[in-house]
Protein backbone atom coordinates (compact mmCIF):
# COMPACT_ATOMS: atom_id res chain seq x y z
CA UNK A 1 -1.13 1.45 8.98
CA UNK A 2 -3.59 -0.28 11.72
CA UNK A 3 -6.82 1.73 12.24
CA UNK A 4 -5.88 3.52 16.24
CA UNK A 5 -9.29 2.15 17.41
CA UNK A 6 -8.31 -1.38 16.66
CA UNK A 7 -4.12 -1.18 17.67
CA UNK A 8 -3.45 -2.80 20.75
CA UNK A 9 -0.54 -0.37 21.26
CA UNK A 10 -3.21 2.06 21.84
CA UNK A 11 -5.25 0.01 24.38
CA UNK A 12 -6.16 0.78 28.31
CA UNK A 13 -6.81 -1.54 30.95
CA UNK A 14 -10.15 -3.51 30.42
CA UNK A 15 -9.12 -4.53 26.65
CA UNK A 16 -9.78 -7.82 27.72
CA UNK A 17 -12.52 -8.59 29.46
CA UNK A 18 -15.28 -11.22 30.24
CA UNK A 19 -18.45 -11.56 29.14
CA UNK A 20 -21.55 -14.11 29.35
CA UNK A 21 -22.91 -16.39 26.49
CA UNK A 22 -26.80 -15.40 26.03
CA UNK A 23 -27.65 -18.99 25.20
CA UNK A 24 -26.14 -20.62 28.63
CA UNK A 25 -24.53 -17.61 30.62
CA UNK A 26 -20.87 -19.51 30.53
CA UNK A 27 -18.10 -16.77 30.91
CA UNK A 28 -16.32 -16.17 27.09
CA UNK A 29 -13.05 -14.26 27.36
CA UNK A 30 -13.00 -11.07 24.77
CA UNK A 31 -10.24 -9.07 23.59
CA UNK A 32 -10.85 -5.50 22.48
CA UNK A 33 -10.79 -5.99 18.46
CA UNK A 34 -12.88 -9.44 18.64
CA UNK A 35 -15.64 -9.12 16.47
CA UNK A 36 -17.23 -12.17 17.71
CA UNK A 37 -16.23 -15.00 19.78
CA UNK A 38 -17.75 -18.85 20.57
CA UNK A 39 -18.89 -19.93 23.45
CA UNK A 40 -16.44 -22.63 25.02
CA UNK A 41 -19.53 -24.52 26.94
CA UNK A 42 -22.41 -24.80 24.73
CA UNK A 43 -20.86 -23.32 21.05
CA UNK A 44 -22.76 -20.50 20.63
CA UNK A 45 -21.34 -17.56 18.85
CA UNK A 46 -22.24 -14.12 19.46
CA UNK A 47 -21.01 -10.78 18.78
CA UNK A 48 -19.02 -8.45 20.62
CA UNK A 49 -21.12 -6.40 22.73
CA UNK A 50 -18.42 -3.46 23.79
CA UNK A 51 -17.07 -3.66 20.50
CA UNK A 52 -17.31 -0.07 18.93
CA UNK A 53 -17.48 -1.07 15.09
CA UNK A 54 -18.06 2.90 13.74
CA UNK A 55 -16.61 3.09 10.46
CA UNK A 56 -16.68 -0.10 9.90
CA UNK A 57 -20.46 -0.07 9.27
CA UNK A 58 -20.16 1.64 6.34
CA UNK A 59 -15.89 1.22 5.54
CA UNK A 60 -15.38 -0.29 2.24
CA UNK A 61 -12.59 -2.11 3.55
CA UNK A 62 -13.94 -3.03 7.08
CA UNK A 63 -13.87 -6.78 6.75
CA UNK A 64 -10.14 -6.30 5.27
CA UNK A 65 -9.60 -4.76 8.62
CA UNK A 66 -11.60 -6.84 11.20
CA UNK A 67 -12.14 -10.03 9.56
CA UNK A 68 -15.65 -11.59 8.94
CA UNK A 69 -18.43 -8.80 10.24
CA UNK A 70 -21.07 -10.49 12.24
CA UNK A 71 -24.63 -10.89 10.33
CA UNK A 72 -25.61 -8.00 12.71
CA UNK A 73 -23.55 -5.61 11.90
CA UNK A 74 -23.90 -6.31 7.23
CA UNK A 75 -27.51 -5.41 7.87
CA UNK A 76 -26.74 -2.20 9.63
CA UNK A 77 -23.95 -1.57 6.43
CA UNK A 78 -27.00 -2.09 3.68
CA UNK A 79 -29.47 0.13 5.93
CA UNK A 80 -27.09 2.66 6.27
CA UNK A 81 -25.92 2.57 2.40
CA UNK A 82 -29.49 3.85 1.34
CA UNK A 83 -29.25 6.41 3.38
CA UNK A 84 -25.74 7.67 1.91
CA UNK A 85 -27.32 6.83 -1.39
CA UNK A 86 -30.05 9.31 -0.73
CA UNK A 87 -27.11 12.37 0.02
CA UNK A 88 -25.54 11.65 -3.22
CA UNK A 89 -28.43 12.11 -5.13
CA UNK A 90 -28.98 15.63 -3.16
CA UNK A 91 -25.51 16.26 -3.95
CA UNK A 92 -26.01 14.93 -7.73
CA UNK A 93 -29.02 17.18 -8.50
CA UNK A 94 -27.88 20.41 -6.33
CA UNK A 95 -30.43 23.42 -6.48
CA UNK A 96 -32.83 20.95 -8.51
CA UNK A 97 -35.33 20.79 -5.32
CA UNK A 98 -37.95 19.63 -7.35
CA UNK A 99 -36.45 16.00 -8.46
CA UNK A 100 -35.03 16.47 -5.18
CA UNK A 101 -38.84 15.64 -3.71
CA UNK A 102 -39.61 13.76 -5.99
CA UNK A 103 -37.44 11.12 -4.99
CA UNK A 104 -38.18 11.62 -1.15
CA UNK A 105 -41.30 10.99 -1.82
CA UNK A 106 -41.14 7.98 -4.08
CA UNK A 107 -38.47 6.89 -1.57
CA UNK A 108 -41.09 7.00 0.85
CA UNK A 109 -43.98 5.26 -0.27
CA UNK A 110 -41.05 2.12 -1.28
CA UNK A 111 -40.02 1.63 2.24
CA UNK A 112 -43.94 1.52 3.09
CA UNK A 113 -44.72 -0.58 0.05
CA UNK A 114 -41.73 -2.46 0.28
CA UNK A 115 -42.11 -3.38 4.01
CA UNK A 116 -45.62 -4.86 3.44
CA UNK A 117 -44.40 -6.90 0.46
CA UNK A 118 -41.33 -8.62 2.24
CA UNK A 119 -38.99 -6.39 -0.34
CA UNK A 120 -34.96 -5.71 -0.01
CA UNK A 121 -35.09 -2.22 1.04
CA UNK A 122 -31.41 -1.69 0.65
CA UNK A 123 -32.41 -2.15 -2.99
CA UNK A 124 -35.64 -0.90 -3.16
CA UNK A 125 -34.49 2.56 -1.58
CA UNK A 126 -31.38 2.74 -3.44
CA UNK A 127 -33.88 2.28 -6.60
CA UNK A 128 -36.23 4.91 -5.37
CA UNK A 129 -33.38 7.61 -4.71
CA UNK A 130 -31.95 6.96 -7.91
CA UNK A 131 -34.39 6.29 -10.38
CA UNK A 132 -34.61 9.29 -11.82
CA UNK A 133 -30.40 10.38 -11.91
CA UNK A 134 -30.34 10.32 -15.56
CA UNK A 135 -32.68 13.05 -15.76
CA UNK A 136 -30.52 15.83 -16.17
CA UNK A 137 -28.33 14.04 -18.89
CA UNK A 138 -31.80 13.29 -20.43
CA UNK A 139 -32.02 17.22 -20.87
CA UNK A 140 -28.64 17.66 -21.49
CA UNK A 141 -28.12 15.22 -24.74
CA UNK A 142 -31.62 14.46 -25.66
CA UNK A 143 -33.42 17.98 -25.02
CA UNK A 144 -36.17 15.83 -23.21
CA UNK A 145 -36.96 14.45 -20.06
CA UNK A 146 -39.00 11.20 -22.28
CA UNK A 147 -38.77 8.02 -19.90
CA UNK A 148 -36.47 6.17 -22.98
CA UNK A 149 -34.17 8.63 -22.28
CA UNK A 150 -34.12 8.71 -18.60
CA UNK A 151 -33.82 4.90 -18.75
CA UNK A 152 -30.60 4.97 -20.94
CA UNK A 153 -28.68 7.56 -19.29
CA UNK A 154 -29.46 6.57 -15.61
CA UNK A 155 -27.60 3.07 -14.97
CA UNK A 156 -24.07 4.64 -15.87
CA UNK A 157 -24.50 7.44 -12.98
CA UNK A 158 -26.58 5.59 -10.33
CA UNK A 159 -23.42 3.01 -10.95
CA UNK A 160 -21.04 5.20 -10.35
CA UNK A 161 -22.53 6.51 -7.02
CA UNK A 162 -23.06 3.44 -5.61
CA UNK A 163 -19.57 1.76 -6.59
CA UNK A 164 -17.98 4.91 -4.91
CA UNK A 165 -20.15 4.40 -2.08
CA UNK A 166 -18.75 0.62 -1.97
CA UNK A 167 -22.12 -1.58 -2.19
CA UNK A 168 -21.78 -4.90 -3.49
CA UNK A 169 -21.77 -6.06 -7.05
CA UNK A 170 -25.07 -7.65 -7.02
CA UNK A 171 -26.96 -5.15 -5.44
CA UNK A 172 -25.30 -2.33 -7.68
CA UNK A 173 -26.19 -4.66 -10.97
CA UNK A 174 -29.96 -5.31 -9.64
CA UNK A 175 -30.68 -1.82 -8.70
CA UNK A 176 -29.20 -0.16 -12.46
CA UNK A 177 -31.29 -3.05 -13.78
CA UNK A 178 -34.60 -1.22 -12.06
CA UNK A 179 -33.17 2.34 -13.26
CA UNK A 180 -32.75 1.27 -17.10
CA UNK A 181 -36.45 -0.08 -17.40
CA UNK A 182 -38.55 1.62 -14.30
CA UNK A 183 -40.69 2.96 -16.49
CA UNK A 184 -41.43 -0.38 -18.26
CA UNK A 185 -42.50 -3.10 -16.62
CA UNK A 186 -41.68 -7.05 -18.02
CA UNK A 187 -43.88 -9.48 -18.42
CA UNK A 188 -41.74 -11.19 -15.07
CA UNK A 189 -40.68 -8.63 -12.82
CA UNK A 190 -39.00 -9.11 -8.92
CA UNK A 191 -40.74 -7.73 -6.21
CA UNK A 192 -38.48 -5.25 -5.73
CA UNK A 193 -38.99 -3.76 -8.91
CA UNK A 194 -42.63 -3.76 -8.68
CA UNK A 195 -42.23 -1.59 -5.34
CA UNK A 196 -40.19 0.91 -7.12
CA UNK A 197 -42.88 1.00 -10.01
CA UNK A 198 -45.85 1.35 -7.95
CA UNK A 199 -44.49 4.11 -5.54
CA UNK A 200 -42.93 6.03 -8.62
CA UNK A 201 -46.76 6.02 -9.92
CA UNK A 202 -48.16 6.96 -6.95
CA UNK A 203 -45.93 10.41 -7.04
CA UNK A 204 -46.69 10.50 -10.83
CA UNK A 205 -50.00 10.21 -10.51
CA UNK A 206 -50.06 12.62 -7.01
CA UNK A 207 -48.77 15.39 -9.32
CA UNK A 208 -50.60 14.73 -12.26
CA UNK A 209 -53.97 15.08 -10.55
CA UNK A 210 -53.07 18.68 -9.45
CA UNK A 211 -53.27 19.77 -12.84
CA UNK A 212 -56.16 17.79 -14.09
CA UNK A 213 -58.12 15.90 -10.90
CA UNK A 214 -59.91 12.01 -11.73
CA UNK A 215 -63.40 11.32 -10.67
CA UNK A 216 -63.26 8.94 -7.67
CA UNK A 217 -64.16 6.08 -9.89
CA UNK A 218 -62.16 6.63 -12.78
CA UNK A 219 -59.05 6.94 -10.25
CA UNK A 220 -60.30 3.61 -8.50
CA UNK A 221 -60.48 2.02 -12.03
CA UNK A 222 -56.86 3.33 -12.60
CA UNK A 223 -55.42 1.95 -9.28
CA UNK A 224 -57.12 -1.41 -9.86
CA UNK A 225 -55.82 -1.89 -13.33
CA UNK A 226 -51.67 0.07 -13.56
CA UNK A 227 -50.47 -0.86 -9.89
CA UNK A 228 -48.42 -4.18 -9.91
CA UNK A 229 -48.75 -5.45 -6.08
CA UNK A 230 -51.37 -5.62 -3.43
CA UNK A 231 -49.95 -3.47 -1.42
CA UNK A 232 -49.17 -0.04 -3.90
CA UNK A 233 -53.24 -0.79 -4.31
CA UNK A 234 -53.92 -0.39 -1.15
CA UNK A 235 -51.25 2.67 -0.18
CA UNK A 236 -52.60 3.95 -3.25
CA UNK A 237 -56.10 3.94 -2.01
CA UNK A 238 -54.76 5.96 1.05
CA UNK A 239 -53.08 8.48 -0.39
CA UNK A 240 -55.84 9.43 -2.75
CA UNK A 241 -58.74 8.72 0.00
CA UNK A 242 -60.05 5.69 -1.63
């Protein structure tokens, strides 16, 4: 079955219609389900600017069912997985409001982090709302919430949430790769691990300093020395009024 949106059967006058290339204003004839078109006169293509793409920014099987999607529309897909990403884990840890924050917060100091250090946030955040997933099955097997144990039993679920959720392959395998080992950095790490690992510490640390508070130079030391980019220095620094 044809999505309705995208059946000519169901179409009303002004299906096809005309619009004008941004590079040299030519007129470029579209039809309703065009996804993009080329410019007769000078070659450019550009993308379909009444098109009404909905589901197929996050669809699974969108390209199946429109052909190529236009760059524009793949980064809207990625920015709008983390964001699907971050319901599941809700939905994953329930009335458990405290990992719950947790992540939100991590999550939030990676897209700041991230941003300054030219990351992939659709894999940083997808890190950050899933780093801690194995948590629970931590508890559940281990009777501990150790980081070993959080880092073997959280690439299996965050996999499973994100396949369902239809990201690609290489993001999926890169972002499990951060969950198994966020605790432990290697001696080569991406960027986009090192965001993860620095905004994880800054919640860590955030919490730990409620129950036992660091003199302002022993917590400068600490910054200085455990943070692995620039830029978790200096958001560190911020948070703790450094």
């Amino acid at each position: 079955m044809k999505c309705p949106g995208q059946d000519s059967r169901y179409w009303k006058p002004g299906a096809i219609f005309n619009e004008k290339c941004p590079k040299c204003g030519n007129s470029v004839e579209f039809f309703k389900d065009d996804t993009a078109r080329k410019c007769g006169q000078c070659g450019h293509r550009f993308i379909n600017p009444k098109m009404d793409f909905g589901c197929a920014s996050y669809c699974e099987f969108a390209e199946q069912c429109m052909g190529t999607l236009p760059p524009e529309l793949l980064a809207e897909k990625e920015d709008l997985l983390k964001d699907r990403v971050a319901i599941e884990m809700k939905r994953y840890f329930k009335t458990d409001f405290k990992r719950i924050g947790h992540a939100t917060k991590v999550a939030r100091h990676a897209e700041r982090i991230g941003k300054m250090e030219a990351g992939n946030l659709a894999v940083i955040l997808c890190a950050a709302y899933l780093h801690d997933i194995g948590i629970h099955a931590a508890e559940r097997k281990h009777d501990s919430t150790a980081a070993k144990h959080q880092e073997q039993e959280g690439p299996p679920i965050a996999r499973e949430i994100l396949e369902k959720l239809g990201a690609k392959e290489a993001l999926i395998d890169e972002v499990c790769d951060i969950v198994g080992h966020h605790h432990h950095p290697r001696e080569e790490e991406s960027v986009n691990f090192k965001v993860l690992y620095d905004a994880d510490l800054i919640v860590n640390l955030e919490e730990k300093l409620k129950e036992k508070p660091k003199q302002g130079e022993e917590l400068e030391d600490l910054i200085a020395k455990a943070f692995l980019t620039d830029s978790g220095k200096k958001v560190a620094g911020n948070v703790f009024g450094i």
